[in-house]
PDB file of N, CA and C in Angstrom:
ATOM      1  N   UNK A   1       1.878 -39.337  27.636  1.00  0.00           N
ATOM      2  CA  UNK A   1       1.732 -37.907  27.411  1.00  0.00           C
ATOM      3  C   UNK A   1       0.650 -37.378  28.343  1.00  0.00           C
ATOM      4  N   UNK A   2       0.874 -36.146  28.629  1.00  0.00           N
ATOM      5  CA  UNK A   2       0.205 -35.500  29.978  1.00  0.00           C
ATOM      6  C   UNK A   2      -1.033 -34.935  28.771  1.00  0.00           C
ATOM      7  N   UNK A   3      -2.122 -34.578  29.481  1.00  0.00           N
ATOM      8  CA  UNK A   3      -3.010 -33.663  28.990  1.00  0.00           C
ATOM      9  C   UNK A   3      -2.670 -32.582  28.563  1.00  0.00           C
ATOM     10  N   UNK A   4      -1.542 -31.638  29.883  1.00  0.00           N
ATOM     11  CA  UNK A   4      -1.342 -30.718  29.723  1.00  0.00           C
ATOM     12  C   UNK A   4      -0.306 -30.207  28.343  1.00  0.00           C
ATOM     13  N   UNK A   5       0.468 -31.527  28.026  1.00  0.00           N
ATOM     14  CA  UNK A   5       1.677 -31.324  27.159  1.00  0.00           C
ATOM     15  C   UNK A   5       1.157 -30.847  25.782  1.00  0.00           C
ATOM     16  N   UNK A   6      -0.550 -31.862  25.319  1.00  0.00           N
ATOM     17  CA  UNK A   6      -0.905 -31.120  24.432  1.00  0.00           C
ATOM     18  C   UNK A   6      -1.937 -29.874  23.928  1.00  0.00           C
ATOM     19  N   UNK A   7      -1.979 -29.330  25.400  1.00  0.00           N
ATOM     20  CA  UNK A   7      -2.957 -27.812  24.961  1.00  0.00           C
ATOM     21  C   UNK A   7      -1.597 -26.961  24.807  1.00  0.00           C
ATOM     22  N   UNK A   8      -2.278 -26.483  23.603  1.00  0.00           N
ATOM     23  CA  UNK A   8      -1.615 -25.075  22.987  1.00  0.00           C
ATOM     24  C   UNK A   8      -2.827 -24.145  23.214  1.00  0.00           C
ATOM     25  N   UNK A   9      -1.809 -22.878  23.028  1.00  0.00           N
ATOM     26  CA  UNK A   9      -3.127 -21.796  22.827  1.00  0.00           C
ATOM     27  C   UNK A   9      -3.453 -21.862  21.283  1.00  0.00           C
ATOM     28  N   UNK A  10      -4.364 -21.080  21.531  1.00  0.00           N
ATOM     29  CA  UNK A  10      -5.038 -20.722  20.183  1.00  0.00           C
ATOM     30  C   UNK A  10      -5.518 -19.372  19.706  1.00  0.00           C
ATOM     31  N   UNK A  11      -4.890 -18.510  19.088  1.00  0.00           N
ATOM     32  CA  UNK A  11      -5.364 -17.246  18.790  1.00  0.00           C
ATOM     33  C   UNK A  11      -6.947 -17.213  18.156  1.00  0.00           C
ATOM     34  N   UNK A  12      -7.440 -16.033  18.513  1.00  0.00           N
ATOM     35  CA  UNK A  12      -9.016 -15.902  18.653  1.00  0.00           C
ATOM     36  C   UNK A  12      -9.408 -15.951  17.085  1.00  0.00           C
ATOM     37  N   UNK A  13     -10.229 -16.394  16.839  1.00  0.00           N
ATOM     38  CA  UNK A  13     -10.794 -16.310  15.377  1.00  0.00           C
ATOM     39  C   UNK A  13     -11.144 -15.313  14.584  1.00  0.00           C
ATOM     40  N   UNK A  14     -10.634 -14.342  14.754  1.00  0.00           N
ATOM     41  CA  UNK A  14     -11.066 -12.647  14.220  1.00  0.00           C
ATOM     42  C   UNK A  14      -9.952 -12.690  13.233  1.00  0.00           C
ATOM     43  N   UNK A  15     -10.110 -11.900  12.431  1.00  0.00           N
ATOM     44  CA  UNK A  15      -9.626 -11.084  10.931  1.00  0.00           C
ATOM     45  C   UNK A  15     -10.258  -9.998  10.383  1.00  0.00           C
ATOM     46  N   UNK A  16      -9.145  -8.844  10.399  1.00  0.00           N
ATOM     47  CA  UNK A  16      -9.187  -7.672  10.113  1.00  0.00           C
ATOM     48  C   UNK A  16      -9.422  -7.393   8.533  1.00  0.00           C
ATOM     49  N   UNK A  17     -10.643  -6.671   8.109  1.00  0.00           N
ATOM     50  CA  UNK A  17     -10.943  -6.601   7.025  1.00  0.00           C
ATOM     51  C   UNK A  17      -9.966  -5.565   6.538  1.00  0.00           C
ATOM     52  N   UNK A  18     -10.408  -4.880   5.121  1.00  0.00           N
ATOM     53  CA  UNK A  18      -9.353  -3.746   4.212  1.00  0.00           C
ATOM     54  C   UNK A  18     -10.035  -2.419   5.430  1.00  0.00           C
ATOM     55  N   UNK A  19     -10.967  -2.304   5.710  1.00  0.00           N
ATOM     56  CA  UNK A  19     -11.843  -0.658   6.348  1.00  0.00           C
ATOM     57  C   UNK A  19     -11.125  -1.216   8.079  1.00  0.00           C
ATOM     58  N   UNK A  20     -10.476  -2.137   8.533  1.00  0.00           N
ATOM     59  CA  UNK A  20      -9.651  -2.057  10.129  1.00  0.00           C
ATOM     60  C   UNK A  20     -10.622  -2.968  11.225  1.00  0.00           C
ATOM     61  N   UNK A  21     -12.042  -3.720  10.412  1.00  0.00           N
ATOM     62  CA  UNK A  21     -12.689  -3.936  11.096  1.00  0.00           C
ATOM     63  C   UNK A  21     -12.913  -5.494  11.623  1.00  0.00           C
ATOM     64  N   UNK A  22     -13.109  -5.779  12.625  1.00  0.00           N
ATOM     65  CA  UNK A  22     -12.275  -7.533  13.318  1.00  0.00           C
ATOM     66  C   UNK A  22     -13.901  -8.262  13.042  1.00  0.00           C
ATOM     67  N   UNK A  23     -14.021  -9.244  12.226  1.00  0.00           N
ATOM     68  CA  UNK A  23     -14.930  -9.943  11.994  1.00  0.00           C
ATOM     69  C   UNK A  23     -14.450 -11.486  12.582  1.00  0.00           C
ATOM     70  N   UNK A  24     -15.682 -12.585  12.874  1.00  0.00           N
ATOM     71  CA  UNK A  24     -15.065 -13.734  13.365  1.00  0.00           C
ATOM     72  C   UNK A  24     -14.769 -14.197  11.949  1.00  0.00           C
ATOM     73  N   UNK A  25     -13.786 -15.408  11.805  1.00  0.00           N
ATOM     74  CA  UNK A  25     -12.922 -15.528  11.071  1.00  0.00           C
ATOM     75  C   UNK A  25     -13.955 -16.215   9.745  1.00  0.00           C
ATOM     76  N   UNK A  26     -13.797 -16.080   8.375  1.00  0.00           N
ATOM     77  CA  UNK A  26     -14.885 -16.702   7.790  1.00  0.00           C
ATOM     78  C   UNK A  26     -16.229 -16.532   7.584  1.00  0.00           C
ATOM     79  N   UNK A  27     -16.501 -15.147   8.313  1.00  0.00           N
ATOM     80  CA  UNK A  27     -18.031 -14.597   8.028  1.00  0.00           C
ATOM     81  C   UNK A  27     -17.627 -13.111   7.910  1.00  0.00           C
ATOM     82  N   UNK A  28     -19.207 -12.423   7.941  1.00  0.00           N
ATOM     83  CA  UNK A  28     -19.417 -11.126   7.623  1.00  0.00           C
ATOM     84  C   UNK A  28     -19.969 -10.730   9.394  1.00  0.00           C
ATOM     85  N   UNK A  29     -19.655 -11.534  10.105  1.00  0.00           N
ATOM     86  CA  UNK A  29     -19.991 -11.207  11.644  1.00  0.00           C
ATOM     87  C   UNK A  29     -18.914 -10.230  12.058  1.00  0.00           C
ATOM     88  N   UNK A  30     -19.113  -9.001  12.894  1.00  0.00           N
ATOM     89  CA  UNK A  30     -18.256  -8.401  13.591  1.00  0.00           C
ATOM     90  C   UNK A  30     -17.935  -8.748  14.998  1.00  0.00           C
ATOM     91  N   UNK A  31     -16.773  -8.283  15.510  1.00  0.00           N
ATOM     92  CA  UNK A  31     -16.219  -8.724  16.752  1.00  0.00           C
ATOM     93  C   UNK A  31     -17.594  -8.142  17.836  1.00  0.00           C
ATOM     94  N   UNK A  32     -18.117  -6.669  17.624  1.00  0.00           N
ATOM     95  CA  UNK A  32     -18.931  -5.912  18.337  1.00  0.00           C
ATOM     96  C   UNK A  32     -20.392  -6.414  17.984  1.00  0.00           C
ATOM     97  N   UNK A  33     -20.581  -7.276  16.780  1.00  0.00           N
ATOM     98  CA  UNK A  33     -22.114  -7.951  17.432  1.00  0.00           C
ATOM     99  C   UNK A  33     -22.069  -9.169  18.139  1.00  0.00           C
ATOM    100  N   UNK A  34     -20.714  -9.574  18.303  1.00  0.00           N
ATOM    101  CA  UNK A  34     -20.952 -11.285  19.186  1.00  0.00           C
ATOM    102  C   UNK A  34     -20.466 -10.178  20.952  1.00  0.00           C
ATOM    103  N   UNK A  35     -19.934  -9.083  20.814  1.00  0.00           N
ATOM    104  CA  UNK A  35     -19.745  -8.845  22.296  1.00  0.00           C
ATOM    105  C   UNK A  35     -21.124  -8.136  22.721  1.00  0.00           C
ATOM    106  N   UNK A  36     -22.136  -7.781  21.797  1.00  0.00           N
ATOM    107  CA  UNK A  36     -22.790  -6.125  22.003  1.00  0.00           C
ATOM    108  C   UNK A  36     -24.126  -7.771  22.526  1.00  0.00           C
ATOM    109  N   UNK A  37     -24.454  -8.383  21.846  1.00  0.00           N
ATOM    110  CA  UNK A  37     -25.350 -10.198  22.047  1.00  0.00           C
ATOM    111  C   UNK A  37     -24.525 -10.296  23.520  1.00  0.00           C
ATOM    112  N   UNK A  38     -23.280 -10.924  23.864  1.00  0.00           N
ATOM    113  CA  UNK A  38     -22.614 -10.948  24.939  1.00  0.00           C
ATOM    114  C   UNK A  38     -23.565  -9.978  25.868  1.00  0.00           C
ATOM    115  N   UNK A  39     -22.730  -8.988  25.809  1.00  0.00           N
ATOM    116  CA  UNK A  39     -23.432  -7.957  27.034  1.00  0.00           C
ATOM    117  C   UNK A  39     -24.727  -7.615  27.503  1.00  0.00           C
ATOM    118  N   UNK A  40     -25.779  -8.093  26.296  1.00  0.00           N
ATOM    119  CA  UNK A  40     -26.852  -7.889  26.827  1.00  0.00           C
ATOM    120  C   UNK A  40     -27.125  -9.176  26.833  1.00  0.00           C
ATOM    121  N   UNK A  41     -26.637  -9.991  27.894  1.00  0.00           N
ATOM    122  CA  UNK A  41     -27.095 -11.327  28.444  1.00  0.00           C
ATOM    123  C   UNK A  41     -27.471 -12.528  27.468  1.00  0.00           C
ATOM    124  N   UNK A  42     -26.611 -12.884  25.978  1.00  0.00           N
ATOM    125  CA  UNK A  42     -27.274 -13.954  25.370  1.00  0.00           C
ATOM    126  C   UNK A  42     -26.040 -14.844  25.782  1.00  0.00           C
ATOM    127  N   UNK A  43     -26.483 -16.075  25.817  1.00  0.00           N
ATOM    128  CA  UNK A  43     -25.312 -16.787  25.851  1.00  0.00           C
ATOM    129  C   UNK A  43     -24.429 -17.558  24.822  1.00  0.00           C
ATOM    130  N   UNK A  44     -23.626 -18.157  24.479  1.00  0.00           N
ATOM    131  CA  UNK A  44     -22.815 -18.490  23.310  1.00  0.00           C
ATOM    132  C   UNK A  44     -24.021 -19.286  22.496  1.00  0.00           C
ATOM    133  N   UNK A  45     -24.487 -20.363  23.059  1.00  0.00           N
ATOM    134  CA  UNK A  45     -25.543 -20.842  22.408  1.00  0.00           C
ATOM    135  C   UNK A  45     -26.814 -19.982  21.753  1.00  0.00           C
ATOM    136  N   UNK A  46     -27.236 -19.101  22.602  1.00  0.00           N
ATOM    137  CA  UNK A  46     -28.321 -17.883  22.130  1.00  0.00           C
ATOM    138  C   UNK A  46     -27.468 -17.227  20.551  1.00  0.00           C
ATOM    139  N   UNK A  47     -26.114 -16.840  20.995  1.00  0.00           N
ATOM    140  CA  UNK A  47     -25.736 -16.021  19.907  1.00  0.00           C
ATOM    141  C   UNK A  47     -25.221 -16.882  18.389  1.00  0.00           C
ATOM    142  N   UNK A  48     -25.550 -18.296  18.645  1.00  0.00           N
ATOM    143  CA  UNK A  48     -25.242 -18.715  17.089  1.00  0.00           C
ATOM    144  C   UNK A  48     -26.739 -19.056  16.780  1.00  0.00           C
ATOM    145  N   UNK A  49     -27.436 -18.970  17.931  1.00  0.00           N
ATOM    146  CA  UNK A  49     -28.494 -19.244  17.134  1.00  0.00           C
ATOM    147  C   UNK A  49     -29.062 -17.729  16.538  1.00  0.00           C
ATOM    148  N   UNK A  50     -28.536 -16.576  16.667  1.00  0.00           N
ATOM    149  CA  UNK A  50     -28.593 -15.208  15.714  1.00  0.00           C
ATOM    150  C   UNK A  50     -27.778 -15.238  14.591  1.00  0.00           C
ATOM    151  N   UNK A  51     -27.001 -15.565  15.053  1.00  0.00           N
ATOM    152  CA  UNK A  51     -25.819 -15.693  13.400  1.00  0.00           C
ATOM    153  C   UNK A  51     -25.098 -16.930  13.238  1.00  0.00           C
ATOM    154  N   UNK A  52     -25.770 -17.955  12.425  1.00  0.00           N
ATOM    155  CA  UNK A  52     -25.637 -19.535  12.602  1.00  0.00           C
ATOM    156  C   UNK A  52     -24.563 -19.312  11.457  1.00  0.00           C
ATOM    157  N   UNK A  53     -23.773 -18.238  10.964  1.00  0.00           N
ATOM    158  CA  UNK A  53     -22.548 -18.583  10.280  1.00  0.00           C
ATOM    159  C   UNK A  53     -21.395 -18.977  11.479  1.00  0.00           C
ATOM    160  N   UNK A  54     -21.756 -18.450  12.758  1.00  0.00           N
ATOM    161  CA  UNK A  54     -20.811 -18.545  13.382  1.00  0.00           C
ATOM    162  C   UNK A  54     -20.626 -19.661  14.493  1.00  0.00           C
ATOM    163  N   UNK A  55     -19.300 -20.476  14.796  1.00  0.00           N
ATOM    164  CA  UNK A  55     -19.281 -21.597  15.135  1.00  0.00           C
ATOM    165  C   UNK A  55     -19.139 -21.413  16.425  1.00  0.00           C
ATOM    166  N   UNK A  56     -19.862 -22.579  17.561  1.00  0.00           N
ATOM    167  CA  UNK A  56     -19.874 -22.298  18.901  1.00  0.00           C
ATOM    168  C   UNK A  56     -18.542 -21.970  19.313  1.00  0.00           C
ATOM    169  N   UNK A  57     -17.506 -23.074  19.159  1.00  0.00           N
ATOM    170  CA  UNK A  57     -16.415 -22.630  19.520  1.00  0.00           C
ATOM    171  C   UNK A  57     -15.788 -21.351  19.296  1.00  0.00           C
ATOM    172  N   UNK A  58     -15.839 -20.283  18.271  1.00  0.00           N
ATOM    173  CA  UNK A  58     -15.348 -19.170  17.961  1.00  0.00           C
ATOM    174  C   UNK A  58     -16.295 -18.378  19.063  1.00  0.00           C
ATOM    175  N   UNK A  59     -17.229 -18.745  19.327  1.00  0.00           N
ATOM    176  CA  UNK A  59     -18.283 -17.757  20.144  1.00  0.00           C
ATOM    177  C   UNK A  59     -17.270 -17.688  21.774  1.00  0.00           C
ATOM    178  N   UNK A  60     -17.127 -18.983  22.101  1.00  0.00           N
ATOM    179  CA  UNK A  60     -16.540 -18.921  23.467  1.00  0.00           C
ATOM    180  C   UNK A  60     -15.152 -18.462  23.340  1.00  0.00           C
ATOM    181  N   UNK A  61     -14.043 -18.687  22.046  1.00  0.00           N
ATOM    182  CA  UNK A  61     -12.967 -18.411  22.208  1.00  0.00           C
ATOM    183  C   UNK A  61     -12.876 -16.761  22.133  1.00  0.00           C
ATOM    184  N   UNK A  62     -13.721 -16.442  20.956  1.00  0.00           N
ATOM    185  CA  UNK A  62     -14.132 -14.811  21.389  1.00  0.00           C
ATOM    186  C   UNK A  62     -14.273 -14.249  22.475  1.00  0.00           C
ATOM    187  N   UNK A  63     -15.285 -14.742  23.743  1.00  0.00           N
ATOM    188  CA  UNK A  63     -15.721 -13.980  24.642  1.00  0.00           C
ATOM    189  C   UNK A  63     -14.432 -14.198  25.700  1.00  0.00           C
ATOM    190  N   UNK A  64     -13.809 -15.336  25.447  1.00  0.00           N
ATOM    191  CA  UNK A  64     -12.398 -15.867  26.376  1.00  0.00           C
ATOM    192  C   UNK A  64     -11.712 -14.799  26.101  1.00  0.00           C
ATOM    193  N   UNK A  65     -11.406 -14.464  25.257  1.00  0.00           N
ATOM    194  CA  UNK A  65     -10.407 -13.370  24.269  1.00  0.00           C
ATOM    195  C   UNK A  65     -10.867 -12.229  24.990  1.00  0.00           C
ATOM    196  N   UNK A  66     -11.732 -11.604  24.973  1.00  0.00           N
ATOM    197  CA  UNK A  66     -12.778 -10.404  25.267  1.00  0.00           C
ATOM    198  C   UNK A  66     -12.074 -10.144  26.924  1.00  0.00           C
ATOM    199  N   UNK A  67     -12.739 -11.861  27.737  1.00  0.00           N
ATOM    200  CA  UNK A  67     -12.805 -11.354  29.146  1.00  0.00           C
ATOM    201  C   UNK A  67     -10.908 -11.118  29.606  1.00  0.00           C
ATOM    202  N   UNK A  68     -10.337 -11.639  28.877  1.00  0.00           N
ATOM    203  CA  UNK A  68      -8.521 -11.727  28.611  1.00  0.00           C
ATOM    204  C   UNK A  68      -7.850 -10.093  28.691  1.00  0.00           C
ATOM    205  N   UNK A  69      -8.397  -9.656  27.456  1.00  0.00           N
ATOM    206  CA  UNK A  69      -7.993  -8.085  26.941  1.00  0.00           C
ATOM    207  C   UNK A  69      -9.224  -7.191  27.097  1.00  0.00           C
ATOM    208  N   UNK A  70      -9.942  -7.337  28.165  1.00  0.00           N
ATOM    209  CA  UNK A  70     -11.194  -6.223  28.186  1.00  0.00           C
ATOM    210  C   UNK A  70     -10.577  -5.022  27.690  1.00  0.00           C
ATOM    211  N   UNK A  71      -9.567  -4.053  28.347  1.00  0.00           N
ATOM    212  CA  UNK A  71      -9.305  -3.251  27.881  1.00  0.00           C
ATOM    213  C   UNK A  71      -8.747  -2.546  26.373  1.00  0.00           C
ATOM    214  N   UNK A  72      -8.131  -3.472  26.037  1.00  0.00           N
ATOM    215  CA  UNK A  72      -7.748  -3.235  24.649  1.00  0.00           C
ATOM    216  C   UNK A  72      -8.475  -3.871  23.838  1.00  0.00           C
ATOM    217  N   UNK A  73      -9.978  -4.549  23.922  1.00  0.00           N
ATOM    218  CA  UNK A  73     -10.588  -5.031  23.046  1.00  0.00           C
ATOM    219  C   UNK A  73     -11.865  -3.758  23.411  1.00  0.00           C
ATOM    220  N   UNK A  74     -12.014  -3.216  24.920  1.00  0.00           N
ATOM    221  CA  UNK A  74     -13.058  -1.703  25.096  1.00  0.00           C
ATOM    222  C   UNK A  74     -12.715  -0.412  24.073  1.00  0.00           C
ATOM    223  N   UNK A  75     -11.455  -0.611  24.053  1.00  0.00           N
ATOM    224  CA  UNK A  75     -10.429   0.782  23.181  1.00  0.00           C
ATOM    225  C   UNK A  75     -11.194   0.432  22.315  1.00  0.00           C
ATOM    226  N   UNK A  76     -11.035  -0.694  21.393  1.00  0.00           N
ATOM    227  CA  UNK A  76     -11.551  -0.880  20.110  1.00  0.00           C
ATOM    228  C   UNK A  76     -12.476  -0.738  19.476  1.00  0.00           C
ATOM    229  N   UNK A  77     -13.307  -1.323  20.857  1.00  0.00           N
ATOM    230  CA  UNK A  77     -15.002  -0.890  20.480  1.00  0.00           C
ATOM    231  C   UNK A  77     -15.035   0.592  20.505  1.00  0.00           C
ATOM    232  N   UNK A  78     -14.956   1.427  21.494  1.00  0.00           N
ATOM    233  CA  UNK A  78     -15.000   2.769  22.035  1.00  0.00           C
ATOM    234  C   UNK A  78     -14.557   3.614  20.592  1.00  0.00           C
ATOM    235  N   UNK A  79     -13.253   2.939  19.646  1.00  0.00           N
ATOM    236  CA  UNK A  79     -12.639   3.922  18.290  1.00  0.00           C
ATOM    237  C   UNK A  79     -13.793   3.830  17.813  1.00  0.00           C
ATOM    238  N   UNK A  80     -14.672   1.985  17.507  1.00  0.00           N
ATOM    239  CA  UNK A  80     -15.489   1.843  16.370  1.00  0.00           C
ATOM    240  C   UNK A  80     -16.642   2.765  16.425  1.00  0.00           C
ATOM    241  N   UNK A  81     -17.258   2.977  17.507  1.00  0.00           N
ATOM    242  CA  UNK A  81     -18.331   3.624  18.280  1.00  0.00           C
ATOM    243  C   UNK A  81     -18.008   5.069  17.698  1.00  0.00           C
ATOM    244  N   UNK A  82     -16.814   5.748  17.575  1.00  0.00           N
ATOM    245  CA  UNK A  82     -16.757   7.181  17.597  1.00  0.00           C
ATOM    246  C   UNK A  82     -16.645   7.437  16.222  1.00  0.00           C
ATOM    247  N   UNK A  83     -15.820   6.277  15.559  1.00  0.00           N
ATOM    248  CA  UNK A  83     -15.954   6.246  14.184  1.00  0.00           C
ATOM    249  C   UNK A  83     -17.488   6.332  13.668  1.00  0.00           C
ATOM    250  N   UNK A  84     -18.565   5.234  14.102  1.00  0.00           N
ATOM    251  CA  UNK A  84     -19.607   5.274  13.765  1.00  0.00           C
ATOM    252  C   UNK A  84     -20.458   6.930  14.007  1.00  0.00           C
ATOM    253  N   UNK A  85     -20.209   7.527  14.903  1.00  0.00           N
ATOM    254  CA  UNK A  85     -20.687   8.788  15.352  1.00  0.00           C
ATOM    255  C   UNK A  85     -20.300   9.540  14.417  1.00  0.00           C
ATOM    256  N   UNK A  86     -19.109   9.299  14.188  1.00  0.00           N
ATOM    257  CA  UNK A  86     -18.654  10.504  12.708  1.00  0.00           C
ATOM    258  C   UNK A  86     -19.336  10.731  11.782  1.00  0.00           C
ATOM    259  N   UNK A  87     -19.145   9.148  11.136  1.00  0.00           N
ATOM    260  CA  UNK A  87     -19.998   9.079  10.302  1.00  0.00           C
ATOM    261  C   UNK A  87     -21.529   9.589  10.189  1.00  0.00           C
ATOM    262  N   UNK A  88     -22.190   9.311  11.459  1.00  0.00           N
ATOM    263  CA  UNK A  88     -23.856   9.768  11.109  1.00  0.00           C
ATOM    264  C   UNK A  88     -23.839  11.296  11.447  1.00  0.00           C
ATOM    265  N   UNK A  89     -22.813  11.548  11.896  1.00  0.00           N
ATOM    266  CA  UNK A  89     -22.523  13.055  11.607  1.00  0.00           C
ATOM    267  C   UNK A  89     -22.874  13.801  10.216  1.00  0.00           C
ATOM    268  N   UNK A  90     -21.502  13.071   9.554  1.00  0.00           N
ATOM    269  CA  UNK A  90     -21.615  13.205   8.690  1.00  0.00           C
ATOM    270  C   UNK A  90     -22.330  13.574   7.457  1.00  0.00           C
ATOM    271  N   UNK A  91     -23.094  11.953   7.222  1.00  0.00           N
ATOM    272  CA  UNK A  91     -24.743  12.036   7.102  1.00  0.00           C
ATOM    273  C   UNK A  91     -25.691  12.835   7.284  1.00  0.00           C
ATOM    274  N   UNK A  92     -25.587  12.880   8.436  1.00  0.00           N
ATOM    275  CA  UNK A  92     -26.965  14.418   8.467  1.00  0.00           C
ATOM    276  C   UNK A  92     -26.658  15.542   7.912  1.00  0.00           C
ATOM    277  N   UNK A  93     -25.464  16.110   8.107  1.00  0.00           N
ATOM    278  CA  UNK A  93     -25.104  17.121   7.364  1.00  0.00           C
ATOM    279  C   UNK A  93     -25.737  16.799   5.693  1.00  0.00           C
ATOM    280  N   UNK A  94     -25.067  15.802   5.384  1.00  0.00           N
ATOM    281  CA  UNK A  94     -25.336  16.146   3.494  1.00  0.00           C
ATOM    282  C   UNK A  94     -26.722  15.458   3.329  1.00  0.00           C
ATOM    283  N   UNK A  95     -27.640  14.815   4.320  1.00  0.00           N
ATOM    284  CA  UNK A  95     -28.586  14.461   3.944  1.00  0.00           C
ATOM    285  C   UNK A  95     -29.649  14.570   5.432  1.00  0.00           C
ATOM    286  N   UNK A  96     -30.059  15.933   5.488  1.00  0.00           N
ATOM    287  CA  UNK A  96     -31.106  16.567   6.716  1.00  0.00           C
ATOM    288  C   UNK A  96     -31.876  15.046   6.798  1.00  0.00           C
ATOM    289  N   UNK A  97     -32.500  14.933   8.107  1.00  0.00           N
ATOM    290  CA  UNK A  97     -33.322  13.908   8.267  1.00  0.00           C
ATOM    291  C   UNK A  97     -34.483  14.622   8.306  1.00  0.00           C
ATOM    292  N   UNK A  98     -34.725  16.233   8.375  1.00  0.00           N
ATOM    293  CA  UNK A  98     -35.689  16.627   8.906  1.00  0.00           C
ATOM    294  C   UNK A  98     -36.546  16.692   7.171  1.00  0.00           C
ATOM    295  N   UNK A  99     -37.752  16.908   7.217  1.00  0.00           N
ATOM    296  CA  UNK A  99     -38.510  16.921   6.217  1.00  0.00           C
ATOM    297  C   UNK A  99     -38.496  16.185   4.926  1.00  0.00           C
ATOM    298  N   UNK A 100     -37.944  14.773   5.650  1.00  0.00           N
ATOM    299  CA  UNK A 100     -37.741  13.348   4.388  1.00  0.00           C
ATOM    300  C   UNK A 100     -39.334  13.224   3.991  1.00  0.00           C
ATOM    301  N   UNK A 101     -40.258  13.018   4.651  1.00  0.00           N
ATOM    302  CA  UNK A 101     -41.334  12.581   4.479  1.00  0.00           C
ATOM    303  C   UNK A 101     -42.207  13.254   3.483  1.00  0.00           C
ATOM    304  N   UNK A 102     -41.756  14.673   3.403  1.00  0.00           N
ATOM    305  CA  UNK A 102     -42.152  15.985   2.571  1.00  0.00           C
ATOM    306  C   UNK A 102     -41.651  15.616   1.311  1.00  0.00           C
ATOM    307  N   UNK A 103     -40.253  15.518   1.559  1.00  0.00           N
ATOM    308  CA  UNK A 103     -39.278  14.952   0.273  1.00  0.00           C
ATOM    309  C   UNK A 103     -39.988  14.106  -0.445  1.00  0.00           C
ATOM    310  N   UNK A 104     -40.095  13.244   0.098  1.00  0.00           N
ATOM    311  CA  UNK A 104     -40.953  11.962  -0.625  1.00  0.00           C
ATOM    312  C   UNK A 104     -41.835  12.079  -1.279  1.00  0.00           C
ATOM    313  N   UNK A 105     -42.866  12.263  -0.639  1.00  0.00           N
ATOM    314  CA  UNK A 105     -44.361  12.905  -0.810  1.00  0.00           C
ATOM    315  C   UNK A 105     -43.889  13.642  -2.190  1.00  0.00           C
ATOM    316  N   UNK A 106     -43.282  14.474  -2.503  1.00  0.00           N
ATOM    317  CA  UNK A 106     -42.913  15.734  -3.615  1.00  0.00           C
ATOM    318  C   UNK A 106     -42.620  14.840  -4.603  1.00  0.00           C
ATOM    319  N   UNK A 107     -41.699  13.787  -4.223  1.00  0.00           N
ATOM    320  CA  UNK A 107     -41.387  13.373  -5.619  1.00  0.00           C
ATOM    321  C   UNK A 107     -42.063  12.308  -6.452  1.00  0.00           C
ATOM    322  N   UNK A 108     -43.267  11.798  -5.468  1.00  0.00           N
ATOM    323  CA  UNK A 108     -44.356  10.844  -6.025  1.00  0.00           C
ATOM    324  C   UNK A 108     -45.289  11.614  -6.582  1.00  0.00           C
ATOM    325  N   UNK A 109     -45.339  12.958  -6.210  1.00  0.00           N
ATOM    326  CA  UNK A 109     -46.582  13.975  -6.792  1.00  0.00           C
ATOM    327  C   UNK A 109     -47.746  13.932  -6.043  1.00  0.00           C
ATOM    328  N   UNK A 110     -47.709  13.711  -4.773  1.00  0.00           N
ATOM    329  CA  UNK A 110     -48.750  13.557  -3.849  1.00  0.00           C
ATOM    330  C   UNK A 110     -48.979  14.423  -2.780  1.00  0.00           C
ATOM    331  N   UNK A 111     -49.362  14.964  -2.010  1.00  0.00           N
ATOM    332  CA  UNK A 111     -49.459  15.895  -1.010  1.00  0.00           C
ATOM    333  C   UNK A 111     -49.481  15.245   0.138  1.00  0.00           C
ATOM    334  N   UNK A 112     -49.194  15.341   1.534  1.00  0.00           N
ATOM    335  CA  UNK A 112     -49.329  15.112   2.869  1.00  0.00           C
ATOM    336  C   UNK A 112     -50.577  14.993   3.594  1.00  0.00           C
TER     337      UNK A 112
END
């Protein structure tokens, strides 16, 4: 038997939670903190040693995956990103950031 006869591929270790969001397979890690570690220069080894749920091999088959579908794995990030923007949109609206500290202060009974 050749070497080659027994590599198969292997689909990337991600799974889509109930909210659409690609975690590595078996943790609470997202696809966008092992690429966002990626991009700012850690290497597979650097990035399990940040999130030691996650296994070296998923780290490289991830970033394999990544450098494979840049584009349709950029889309993804780029939705999550705008999604996230919504949201702190959102947020500010029903909860001003401006004069929290006042807020506070008021409700301990203390003055500034």
């Amino acid at each position: 038997m050749q070497l080659l006869d027994s590599l198969t591929a292997v689909p990337p270790p991600l799974e889509m939670d109930g909210d659409g969001i690609h975690r590595v397979h078996g943790t609470r890690v997202r696809l966008e903190t092992i690429l966002t570690a990626f991009h700012q220069g850690a290497s597979p080894e650097e990035i399990i040693l940040k999130f030691p749920s996650v296994e070296l091999t998923d780290v490289y088959a991830i970033i394999t995956y990544y450098l494979w579908h840049r584009e349709q794995v950029d889309e993804y990030l780029n939705q999550r990103e705008a999604q996230a923007e919504t949201i702190r949109s959102e947020n500010e609206v029903r909860f001003p950031p401006q004069g929290v500290r006042q807020r506070l202060l008021a409700r301990r009974g203390t003055s500034p």
